[in-house]
Protein backbone atom coordinates (compact mmCIF):
# COMPACT_ATOMS: atom_id res chain seq x y z
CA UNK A 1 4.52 -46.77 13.34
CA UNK A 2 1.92 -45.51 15.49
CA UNK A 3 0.04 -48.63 15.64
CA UNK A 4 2.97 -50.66 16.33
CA UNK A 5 3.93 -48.44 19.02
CA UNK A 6 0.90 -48.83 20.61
CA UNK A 7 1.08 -52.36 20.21
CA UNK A 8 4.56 -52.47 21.91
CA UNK A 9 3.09 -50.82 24.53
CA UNK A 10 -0.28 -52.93 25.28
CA UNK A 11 2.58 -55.81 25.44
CA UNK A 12 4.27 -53.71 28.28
CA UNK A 13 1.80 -52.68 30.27
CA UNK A 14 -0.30 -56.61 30.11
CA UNK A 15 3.29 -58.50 31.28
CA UNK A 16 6.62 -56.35 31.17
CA UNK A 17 8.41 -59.77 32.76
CA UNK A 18 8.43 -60.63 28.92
CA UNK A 19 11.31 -61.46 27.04
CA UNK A 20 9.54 -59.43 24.62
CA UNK A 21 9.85 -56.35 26.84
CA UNK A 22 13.18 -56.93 27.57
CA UNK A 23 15.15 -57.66 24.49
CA UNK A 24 18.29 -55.29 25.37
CA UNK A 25 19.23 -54.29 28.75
CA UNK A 26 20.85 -51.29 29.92
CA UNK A 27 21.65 -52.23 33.45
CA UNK A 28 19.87 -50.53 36.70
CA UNK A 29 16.62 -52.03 35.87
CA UNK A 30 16.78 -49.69 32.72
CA UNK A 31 15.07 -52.18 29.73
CA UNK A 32 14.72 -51.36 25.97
CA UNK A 33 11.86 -52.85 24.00
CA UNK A 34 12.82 -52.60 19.98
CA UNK A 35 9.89 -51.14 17.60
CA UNK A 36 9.50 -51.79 14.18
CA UNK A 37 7.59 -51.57 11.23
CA UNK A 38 8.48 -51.58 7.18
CA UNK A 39 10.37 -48.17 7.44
CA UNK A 40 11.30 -47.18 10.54
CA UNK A 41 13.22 -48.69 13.79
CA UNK A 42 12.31 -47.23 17.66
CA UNK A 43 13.14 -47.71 20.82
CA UNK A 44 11.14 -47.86 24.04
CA UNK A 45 12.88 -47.74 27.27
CA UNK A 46 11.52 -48.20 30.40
CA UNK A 47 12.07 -49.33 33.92
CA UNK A 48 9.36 -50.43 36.87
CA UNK A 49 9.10 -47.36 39.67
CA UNK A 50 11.69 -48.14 42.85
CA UNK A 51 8.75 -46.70 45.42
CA UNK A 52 6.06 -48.45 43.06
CA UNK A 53 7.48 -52.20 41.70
CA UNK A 54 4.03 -51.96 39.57
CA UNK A 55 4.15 -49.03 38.00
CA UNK A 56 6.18 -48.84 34.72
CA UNK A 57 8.11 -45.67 33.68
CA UNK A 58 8.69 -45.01 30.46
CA UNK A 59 11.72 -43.28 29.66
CA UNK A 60 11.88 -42.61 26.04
CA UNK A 61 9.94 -43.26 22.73
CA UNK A 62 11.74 -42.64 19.88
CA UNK A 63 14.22 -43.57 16.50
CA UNK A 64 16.15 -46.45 17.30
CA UNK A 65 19.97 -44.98 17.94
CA UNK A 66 21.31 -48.46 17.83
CA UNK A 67 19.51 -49.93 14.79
């Protein structure tokens, strides 16, 4: 999972306009970017920094709750 994690996040951080990036949407800006591998499904949600339009925050890294 680690790997694909880190994957998912050289993805973000190269081009977070992606549909990739953006595959569920949580309204506010607030994106989720699904995670998996042969076991396990995650969740990284993020949004880009109001002061800072190129910064990306990332709000949580974990078990998918919606999987």
């Amino acid at each position: 999972m680690l790997d694909a994690i880190d994957d998912a996040l050289d993805v973000l951080e190269d081009d977070p306009s992606t549909a990739a990036c953006r595959k569920r949407s949580f309204g506010g800006g607030l994106w989720g970017m699904p995670v998996r591998d042969r076991h396990d499904d995650w969740l990284i949600v993020w949004e880009r920094d109001a002061d800072e339009p190129d910064i990306i925050r990332v709000r949580y890294i974990g078990v998918d709750p919606f999987a």
